[in-house]
N, C-alpha and C. Protein backbone atom coordinates (compact mmCIF):
# COMPACT_ATOMS: atom_id res chain seq x y z
N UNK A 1 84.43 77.10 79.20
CA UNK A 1 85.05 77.67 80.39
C UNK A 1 85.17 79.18 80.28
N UNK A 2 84.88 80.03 81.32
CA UNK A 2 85.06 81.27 81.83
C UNK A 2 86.69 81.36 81.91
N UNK A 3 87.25 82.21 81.08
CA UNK A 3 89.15 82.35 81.37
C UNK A 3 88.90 83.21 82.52
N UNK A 4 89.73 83.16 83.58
CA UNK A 4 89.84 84.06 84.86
C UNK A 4 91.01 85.20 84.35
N UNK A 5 90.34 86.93 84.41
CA UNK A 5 91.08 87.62 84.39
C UNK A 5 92.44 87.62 84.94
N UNK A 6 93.12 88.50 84.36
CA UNK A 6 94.51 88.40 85.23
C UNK A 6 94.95 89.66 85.91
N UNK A 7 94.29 90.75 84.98
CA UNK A 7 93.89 91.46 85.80
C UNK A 7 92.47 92.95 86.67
N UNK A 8 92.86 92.89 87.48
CA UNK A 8 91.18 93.59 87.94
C UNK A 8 91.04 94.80 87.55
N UNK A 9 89.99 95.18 87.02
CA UNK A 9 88.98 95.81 86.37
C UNK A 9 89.38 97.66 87.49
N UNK A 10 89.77 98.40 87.21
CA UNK A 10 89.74 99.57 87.75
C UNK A 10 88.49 99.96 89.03
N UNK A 11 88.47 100.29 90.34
CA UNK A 11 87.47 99.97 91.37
C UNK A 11 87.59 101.20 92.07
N UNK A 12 88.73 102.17 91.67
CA UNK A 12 88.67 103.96 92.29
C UNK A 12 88.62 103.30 93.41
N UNK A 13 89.56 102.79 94.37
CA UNK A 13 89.87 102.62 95.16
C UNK A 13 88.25 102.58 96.24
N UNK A 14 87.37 101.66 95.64
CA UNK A 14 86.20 101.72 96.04
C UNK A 14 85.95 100.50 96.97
N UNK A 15 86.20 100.63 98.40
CA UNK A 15 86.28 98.87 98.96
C UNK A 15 84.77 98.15 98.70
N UNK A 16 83.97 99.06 98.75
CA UNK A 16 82.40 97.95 98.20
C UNK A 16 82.39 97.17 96.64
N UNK A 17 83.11 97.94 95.93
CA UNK A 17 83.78 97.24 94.73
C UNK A 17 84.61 96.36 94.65
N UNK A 18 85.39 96.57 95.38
CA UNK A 18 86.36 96.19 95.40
C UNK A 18 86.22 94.56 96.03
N UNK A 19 85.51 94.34 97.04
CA UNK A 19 84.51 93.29 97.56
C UNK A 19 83.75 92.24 96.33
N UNK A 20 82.74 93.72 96.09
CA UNK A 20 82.47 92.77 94.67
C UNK A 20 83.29 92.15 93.89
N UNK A 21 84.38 92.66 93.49
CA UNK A 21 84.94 91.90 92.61
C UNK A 21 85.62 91.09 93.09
N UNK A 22 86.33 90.80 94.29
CA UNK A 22 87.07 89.73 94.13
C UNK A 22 86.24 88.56 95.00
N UNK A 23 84.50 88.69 95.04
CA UNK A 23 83.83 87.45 94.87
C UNK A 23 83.56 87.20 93.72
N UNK A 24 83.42 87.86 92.54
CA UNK A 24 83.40 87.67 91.29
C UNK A 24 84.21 86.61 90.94
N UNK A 25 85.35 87.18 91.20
CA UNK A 25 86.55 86.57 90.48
C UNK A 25 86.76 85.04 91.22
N UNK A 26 86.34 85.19 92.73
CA UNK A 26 86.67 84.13 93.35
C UNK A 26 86.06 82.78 92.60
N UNK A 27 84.85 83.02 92.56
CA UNK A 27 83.72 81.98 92.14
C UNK A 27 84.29 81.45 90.60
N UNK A 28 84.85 82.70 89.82
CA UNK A 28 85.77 82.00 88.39
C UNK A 28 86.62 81.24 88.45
N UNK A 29 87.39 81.96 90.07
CA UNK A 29 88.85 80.51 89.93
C UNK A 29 87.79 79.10 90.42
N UNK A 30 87.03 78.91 91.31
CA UNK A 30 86.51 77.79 91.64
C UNK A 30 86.02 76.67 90.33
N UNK A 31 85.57 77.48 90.34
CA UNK A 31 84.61 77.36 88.86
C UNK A 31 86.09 76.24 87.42
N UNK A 32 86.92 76.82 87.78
CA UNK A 32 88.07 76.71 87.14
C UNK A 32 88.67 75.57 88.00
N UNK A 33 88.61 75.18 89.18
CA UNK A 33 89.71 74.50 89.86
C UNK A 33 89.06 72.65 89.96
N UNK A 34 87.30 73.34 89.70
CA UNK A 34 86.49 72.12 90.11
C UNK A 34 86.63 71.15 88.49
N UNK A 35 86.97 71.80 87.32
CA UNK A 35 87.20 71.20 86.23
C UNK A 35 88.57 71.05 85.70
N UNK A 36 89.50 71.17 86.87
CA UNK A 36 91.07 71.15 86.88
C UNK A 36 91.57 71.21 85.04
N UNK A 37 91.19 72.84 84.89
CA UNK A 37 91.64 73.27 84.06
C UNK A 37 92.96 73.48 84.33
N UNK A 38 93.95 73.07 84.07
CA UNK A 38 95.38 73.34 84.01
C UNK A 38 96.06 74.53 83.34
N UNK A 39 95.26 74.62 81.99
CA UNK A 39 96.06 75.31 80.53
C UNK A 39 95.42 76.58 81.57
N UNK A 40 94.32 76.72 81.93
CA UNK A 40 93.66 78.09 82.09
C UNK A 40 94.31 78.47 83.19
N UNK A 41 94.30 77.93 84.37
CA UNK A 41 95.32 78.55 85.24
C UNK A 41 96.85 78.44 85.54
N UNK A 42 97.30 78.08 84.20
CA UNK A 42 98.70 78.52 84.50
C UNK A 42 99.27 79.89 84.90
N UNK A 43 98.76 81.11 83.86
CA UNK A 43 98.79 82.61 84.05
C UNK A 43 97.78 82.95 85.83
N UNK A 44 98.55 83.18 86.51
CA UNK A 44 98.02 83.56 88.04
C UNK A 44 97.42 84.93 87.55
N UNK A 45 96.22 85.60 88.59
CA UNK A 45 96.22 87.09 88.27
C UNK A 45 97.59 87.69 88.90
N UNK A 46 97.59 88.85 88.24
CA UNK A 46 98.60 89.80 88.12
C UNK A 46 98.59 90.30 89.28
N UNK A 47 99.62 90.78 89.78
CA UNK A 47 99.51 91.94 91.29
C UNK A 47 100.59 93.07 90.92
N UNK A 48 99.40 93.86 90.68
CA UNK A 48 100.69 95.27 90.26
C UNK A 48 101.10 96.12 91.64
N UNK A 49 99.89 95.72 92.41
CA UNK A 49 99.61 97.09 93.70
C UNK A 49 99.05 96.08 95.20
N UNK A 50 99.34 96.25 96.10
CA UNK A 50 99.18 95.88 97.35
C UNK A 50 97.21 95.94 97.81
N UNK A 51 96.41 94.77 97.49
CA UNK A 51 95.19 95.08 97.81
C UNK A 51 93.99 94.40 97.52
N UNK A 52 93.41 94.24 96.92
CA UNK A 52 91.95 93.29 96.34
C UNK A 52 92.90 92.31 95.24
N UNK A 53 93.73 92.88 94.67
CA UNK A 53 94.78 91.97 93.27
C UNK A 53 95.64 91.40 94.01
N UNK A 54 95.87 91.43 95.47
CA UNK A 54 96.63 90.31 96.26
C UNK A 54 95.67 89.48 96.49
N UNK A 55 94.72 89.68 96.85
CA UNK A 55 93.59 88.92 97.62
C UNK A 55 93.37 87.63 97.08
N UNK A 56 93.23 88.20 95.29
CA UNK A 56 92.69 87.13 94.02
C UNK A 56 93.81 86.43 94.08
N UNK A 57 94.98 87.20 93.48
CA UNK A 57 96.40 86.26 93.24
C UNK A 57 96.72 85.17 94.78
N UNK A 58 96.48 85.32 95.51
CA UNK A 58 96.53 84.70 96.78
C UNK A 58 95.84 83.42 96.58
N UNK A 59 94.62 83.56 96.94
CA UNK A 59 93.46 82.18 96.89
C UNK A 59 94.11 81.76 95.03
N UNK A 60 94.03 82.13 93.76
CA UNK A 60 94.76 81.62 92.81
C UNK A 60 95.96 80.55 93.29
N UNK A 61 96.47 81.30 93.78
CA UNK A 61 98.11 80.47 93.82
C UNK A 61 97.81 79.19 94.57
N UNK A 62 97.57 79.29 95.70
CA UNK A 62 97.41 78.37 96.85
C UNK A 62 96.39 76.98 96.55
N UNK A 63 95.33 77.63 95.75
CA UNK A 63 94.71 76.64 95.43
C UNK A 63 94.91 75.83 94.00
N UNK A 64 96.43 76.57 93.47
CA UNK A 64 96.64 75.94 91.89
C UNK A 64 98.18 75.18 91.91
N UNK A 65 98.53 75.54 92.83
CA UNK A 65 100.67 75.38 93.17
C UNK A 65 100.77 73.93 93.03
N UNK A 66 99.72 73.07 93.25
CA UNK A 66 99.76 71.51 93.53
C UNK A 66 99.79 70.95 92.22
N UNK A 67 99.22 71.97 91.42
CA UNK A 67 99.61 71.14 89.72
C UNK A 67 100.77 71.48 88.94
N UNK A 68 101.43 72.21 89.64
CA UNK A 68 102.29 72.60 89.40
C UNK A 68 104.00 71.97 89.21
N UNK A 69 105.33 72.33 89.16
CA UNK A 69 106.54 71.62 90.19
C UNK A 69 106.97 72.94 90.76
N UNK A 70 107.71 73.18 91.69
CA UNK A 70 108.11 73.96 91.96
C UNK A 70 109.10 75.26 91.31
N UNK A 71 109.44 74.71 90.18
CA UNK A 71 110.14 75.79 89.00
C UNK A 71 109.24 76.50 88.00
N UNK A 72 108.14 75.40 88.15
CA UNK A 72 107.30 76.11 87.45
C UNK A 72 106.38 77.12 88.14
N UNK A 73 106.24 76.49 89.25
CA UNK A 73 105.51 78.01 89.86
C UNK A 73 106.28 79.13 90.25
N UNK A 74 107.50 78.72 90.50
CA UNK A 74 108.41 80.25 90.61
C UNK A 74 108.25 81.47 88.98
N UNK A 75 108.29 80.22 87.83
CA UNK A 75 108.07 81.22 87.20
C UNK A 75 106.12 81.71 86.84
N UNK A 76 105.32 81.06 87.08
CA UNK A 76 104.55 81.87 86.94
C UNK A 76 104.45 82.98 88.24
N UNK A 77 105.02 83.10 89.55
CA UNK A 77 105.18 84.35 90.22
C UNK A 77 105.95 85.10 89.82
N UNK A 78 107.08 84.90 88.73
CA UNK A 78 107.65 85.64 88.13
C UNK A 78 106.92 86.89 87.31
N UNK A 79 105.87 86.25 86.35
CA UNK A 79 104.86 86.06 85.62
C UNK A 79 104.06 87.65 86.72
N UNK A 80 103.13 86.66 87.30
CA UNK A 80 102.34 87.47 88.00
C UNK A 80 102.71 88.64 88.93
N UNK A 81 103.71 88.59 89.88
CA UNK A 81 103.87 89.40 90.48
C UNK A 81 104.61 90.77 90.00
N UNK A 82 103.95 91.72 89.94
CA UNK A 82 105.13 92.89 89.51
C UNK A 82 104.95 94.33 90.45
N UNK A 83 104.34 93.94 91.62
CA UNK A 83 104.15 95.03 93.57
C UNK A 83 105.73 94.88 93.44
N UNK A 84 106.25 96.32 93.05
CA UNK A 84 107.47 96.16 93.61
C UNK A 84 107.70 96.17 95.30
N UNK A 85 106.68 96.40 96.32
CA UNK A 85 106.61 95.81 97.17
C UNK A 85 106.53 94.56 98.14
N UNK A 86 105.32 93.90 97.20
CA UNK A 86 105.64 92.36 97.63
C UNK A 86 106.82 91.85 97.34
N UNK A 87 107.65 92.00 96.42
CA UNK A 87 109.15 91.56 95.83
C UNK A 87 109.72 91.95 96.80
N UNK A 88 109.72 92.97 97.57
CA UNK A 88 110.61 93.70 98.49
C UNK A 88 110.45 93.07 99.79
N UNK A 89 108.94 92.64 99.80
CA UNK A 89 108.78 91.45 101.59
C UNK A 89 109.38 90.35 101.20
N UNK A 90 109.09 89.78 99.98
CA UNK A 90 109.79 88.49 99.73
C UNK A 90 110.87 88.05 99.60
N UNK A 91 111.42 88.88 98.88
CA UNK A 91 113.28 89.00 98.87
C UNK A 91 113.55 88.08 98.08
N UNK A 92 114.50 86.96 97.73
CA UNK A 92 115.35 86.32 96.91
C UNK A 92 114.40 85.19 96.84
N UNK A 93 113.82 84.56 98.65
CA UNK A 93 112.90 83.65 98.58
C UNK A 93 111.91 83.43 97.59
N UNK A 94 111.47 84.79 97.73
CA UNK A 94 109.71 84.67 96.67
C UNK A 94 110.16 83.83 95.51
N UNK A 95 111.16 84.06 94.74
CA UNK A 95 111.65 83.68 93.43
C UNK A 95 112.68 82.38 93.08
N UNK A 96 112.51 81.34 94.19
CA UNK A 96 113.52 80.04 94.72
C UNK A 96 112.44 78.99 94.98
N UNK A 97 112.86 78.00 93.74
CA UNK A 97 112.09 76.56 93.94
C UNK A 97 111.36 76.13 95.71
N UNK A 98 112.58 76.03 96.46
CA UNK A 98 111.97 75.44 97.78
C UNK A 98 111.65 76.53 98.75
N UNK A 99 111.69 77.82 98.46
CA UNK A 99 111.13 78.80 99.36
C UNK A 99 110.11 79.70 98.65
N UNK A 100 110.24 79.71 97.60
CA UNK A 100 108.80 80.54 97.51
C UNK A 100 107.23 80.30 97.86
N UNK A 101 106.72 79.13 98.42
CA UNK A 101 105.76 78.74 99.37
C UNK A 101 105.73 79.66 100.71
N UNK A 102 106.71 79.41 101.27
CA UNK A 102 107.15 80.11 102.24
C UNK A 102 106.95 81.54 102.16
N UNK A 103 107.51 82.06 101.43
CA UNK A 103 107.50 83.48 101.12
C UNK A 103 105.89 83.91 100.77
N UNK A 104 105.54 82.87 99.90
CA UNK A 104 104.31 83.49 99.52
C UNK A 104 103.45 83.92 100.90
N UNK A 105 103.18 82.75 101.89
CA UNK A 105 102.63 82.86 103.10
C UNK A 105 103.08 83.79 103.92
N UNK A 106 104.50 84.07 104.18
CA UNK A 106 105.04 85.47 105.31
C UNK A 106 104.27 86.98 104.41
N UNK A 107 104.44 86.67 103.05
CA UNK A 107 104.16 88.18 102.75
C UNK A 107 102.35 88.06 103.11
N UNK A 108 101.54 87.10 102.71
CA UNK A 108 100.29 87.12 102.85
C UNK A 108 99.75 87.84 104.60
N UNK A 109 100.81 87.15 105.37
CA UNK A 109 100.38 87.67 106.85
C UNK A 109 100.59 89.09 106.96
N UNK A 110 102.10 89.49 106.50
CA UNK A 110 102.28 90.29 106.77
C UNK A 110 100.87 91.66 105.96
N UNK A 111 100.32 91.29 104.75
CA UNK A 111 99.32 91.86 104.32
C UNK A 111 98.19 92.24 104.95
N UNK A 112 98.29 90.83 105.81
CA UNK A 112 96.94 90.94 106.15
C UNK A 112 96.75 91.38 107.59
N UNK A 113 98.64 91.83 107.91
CA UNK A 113 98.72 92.79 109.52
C UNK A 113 99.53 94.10 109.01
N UNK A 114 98.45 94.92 108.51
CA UNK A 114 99.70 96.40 107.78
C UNK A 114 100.13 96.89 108.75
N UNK A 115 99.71 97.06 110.18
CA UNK A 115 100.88 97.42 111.07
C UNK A 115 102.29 96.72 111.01
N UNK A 116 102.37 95.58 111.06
CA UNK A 116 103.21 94.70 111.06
C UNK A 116 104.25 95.17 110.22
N UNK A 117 103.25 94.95 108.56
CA UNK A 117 104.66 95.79 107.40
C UNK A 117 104.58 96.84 107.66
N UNK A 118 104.04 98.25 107.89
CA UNK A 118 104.48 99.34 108.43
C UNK A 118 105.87 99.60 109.19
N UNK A 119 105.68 98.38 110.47
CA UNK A 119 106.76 98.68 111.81
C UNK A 119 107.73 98.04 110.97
N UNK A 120 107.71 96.59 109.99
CA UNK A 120 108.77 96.47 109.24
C UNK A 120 109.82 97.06 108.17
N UNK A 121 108.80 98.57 107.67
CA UNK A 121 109.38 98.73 106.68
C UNK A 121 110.05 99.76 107.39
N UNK A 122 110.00 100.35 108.36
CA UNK A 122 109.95 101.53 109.21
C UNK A 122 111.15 101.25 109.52
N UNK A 123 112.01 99.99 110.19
CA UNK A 123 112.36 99.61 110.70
C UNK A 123 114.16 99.81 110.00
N UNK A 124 113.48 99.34 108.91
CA UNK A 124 114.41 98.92 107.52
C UNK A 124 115.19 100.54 107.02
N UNK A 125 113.75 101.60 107.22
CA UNK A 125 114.44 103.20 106.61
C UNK A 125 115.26 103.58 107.89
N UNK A 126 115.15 103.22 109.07
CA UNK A 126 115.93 104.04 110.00
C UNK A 126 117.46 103.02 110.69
N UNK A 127 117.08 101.88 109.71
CA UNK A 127 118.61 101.46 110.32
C UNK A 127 119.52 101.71 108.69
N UNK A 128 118.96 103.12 108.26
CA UNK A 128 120.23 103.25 106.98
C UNK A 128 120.68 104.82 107.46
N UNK A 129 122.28 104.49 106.94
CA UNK A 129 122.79 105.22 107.67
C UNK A 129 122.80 106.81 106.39
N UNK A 130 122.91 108.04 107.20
CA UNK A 130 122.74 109.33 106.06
C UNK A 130 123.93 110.01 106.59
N UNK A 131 124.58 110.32 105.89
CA UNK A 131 125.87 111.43 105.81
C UNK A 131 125.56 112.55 106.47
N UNK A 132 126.16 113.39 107.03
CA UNK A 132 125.74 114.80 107.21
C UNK A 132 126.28 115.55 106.17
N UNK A 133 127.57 115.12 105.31
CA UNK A 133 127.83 115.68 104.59
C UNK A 133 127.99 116.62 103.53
N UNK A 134 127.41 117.50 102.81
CA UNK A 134 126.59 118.24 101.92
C UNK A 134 127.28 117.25 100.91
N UNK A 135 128.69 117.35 100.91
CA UNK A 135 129.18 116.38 99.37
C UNK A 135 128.91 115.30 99.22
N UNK A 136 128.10 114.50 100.20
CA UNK A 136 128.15 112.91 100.20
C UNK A 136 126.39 112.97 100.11
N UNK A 137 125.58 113.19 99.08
CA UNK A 137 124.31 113.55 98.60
C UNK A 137 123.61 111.87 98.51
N UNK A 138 124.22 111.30 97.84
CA UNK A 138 123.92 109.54 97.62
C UNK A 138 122.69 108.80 98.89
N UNK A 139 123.59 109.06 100.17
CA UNK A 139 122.71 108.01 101.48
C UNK A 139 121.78 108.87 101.13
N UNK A 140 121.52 110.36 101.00
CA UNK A 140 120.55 111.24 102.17
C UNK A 140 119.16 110.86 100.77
N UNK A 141 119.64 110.90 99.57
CA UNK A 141 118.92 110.47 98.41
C UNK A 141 117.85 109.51 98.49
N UNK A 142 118.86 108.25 98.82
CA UNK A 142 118.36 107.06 99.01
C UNK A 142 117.56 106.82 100.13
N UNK A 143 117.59 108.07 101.68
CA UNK A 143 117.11 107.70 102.74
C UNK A 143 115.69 108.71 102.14
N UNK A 144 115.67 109.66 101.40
CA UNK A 144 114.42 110.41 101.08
C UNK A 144 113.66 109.23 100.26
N UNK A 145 114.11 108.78 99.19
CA UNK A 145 112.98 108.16 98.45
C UNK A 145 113.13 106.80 99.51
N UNK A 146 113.40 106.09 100.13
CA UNK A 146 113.14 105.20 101.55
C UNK A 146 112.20 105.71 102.08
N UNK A 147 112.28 107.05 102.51
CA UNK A 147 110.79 107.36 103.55
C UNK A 147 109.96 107.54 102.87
N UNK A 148 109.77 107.85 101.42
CA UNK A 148 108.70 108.86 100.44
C UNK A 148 107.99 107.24 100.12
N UNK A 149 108.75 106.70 100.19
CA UNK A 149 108.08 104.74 99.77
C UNK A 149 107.61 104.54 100.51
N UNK A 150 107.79 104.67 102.10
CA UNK A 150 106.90 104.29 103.33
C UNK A 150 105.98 104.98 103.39
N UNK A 151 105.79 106.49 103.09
CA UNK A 151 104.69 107.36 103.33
C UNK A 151 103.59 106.56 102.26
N UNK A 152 104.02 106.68 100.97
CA UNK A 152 103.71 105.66 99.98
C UNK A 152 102.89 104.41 100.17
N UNK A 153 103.47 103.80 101.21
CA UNK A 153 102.93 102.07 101.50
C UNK A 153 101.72 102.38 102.57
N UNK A 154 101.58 103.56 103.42
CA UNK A 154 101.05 103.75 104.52
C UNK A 154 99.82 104.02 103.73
N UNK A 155 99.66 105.05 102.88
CA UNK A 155 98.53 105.65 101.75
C UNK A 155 97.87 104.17 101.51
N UNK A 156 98.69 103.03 100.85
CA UNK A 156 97.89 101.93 100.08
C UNK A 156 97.79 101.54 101.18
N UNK A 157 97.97 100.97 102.26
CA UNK A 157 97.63 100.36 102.89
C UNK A 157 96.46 101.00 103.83
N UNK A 158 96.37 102.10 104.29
CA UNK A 158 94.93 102.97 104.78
C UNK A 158 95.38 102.71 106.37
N UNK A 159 96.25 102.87 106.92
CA UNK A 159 96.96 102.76 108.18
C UNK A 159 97.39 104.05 109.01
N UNK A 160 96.61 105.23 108.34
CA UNK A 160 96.71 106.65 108.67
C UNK A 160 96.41 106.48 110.19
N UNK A 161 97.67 107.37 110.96
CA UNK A 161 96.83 107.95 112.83
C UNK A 161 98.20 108.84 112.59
N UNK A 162 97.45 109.93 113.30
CA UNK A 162 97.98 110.66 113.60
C UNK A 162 99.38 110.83 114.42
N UNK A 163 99.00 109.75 115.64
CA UNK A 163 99.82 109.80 116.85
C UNK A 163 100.96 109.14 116.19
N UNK A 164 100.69 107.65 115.89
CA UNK A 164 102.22 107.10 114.90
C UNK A 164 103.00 107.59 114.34
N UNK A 165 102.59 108.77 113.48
CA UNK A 165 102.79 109.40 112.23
C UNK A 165 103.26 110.57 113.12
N UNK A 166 103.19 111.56 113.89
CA UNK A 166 104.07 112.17 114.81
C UNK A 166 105.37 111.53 115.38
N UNK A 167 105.41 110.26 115.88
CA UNK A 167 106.63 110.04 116.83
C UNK A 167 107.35 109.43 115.48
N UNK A 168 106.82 108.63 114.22
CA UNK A 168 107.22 108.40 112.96
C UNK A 168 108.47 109.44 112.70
N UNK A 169 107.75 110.50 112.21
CA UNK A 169 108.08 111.55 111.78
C UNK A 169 109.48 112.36 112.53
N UNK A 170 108.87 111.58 113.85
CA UNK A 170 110.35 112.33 114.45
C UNK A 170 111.68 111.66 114.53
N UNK A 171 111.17 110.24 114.25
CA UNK A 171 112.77 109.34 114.24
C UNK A 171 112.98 109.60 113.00
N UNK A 172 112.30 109.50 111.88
CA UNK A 172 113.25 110.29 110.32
C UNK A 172 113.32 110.88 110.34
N UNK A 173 113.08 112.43 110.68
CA UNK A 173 113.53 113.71 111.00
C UNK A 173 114.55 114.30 111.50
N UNK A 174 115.02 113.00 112.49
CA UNK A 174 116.34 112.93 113.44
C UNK A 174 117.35 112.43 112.56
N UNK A 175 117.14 112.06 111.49
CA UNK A 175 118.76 111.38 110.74
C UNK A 175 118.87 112.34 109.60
N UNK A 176 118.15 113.27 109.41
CA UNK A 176 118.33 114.06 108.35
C UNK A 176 119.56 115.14 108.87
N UNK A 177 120.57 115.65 107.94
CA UNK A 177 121.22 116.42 108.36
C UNK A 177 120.75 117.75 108.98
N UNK A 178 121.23 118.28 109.71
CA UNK A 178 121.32 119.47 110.77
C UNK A 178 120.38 120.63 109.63
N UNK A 179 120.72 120.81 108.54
CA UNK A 179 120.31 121.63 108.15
C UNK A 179 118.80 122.01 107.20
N UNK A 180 119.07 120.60 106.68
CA UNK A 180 117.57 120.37 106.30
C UNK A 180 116.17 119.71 107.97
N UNK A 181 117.28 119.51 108.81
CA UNK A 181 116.09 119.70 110.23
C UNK A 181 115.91 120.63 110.51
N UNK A 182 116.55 121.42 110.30
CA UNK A 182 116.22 123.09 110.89
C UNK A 182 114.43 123.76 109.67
N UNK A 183 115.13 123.32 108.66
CA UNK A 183 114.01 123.65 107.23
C UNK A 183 112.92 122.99 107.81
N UNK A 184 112.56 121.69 108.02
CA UNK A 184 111.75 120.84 108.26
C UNK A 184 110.98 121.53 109.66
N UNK A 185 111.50 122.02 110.28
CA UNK A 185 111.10 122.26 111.73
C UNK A 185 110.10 123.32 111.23
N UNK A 186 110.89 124.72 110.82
CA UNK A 186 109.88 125.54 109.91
C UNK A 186 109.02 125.48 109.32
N UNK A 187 108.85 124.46 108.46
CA UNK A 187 107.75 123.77 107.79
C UNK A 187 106.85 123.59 108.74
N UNK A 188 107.21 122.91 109.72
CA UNK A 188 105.94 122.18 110.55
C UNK A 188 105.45 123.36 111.35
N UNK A 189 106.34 124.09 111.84
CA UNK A 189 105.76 125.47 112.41
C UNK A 189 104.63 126.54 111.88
N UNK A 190 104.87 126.71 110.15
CA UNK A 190 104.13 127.20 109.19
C UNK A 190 102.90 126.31 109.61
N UNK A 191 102.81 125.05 109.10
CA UNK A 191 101.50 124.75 109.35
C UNK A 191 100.36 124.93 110.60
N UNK A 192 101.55 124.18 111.77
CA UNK A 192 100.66 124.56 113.05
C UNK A 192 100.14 125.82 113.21
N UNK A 193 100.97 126.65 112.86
CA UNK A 193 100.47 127.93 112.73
C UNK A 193 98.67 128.42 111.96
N UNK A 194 98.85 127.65 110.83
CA UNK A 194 97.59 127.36 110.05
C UNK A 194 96.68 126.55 110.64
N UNK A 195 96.87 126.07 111.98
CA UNK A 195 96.12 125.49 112.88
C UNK A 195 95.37 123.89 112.00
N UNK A 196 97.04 123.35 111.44
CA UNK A 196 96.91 121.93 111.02
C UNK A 196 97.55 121.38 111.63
N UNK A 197 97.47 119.65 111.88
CA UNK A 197 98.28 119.17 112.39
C UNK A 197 99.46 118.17 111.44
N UNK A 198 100.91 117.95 111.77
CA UNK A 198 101.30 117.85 110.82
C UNK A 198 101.23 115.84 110.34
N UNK A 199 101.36 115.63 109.26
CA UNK A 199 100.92 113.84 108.46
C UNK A 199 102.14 113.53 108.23
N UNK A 200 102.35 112.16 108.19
CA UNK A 200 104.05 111.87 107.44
C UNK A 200 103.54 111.87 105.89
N UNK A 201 102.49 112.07 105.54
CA UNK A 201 102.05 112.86 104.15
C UNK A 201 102.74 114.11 103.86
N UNK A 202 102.87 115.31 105.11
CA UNK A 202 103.25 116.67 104.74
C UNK A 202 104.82 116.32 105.23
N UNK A 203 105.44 115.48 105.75
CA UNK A 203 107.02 114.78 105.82
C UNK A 203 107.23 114.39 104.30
N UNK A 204 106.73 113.47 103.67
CA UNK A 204 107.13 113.14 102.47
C UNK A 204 107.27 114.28 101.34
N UNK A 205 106.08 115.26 101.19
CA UNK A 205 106.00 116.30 100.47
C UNK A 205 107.29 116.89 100.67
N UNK A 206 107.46 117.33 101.73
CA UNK A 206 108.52 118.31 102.15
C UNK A 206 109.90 117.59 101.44
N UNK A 207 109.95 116.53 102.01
CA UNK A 207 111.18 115.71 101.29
C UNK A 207 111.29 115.46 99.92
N UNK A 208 109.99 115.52 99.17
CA UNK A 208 110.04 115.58 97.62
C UNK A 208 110.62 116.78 97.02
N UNK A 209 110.84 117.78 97.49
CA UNK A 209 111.34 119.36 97.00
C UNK A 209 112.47 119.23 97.30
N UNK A 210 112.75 118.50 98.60
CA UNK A 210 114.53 118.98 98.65
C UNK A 210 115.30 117.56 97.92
N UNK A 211 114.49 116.74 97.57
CA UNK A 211 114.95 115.29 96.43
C UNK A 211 115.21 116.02 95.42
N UNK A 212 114.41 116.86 94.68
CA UNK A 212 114.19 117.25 93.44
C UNK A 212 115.65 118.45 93.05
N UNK A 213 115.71 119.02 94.21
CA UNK A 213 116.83 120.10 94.77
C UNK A 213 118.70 119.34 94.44
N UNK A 214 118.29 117.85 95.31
CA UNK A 214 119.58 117.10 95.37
C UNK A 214 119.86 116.13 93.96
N UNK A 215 118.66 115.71 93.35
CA UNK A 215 119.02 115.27 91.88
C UNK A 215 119.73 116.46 91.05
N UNK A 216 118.95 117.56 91.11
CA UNK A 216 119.83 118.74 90.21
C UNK A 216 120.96 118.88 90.58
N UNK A 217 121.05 118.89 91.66
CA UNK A 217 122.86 119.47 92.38
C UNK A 217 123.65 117.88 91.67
N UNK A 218 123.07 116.86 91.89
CA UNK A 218 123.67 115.69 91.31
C UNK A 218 124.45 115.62 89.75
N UNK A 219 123.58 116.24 89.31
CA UNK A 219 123.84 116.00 87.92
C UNK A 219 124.62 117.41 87.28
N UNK A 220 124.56 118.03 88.01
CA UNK A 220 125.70 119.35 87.64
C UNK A 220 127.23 118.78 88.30
């Protein structure tokens, strides 16, 4: 028997590779399922990152869960999964005897509609609430690395437009306090000026300097 990797081979974010390999890999789990190797597919592939290593771990699971009991496959998703994202669609479910089936399938759709997790995760950074406070540093913290994760998920997922990413940009822009909107506004002015238009790429950047600004003030 061929052991099925667990995990995929480095692909530089190459989708013709990336193709290749997970027919590669596909034809190993088959290959594996038609001689109901058990011992060999207990270890699922790994999913570190949102993408071709969902794809594999996906068809893996679905077509192996039946030899399974249900405690035991919670822990091999224990096992396999470590997308601190997928953990984050799945929630408590992913990791619960009678719902992690369930879970496995909502996060799969939602994968396979990145608008969908986009408008979901989107959804999630703007119903948290931010202080205006200067002394109350904590929400505005937590609401920067919140958006810097979405800008984040938008990159892996390849869901770039412009137009989204403008009216985006302006509902998190709107909960930031008064004074770092005023900064932000400038920013975007500088660029247009440079006759660019502005990305929730150059939103996140911007928000990484004044994170870096509010950890120091934190710790003094």
């Amino acid at each position: 028997n061929v052991p099925l990797p667990t995990m995929l081979p480095n692909t530089n974010n190459n989708p013709a590779k990336d193709t290749a390999v997970f027919d590669v890999m596909s034809k190993l789990l088959e290959n594996q399922i038609k001689q109901n190797d058990k011992i060999a597919l207990k270890s699922l592939p790994v999913v570190n990152k949102i993408g071709t290593e969902w794809l594999v771990f996906y068809k893996a699971f679905v077509q192996t869960k039946c030899f399974y009991t249900p405690q035991e496959n919670v822990t091999r998703l224990q096992q396999a999964i470590l997308c601190d994202e997928v953990k984050k669609i799945g929630g408590s479910n992913l990791f619960t005897p009678d719902t992690c089936n369930d879970a496995i399938e909502r996060i799969n759709k939602l994968i396979n509609r990145p608008e969908d997790l986009l408008r979901k995760n989107a959804k999630e950074v703007l119903l948290m609430k931010v202080s205006s406070d200067k002394k109350e540093r904590k929400s505005l913290i937590n609401f920067i690395i919140a958006v810097n994760n979405y800008a984040s998920l938008q990159l892996k997922l390849g869901t770039n437009s412009s137009r989204n990413d403008s009216s985006m940009i302006e509902k998190f822009a709107g909960k930031l306090p008064i004074y770092m909107n005023e900064k932000w506004q400038g920013f975007c002015v500088k660029k247009e000026n440079q006759g660019r238009s502005i990305s929730i790429q150059d939103f996140s950047s911007f928000l990484e300097e004044k994170l870096a600004i509010l950890l120091r003030m934190q710790s003094t």
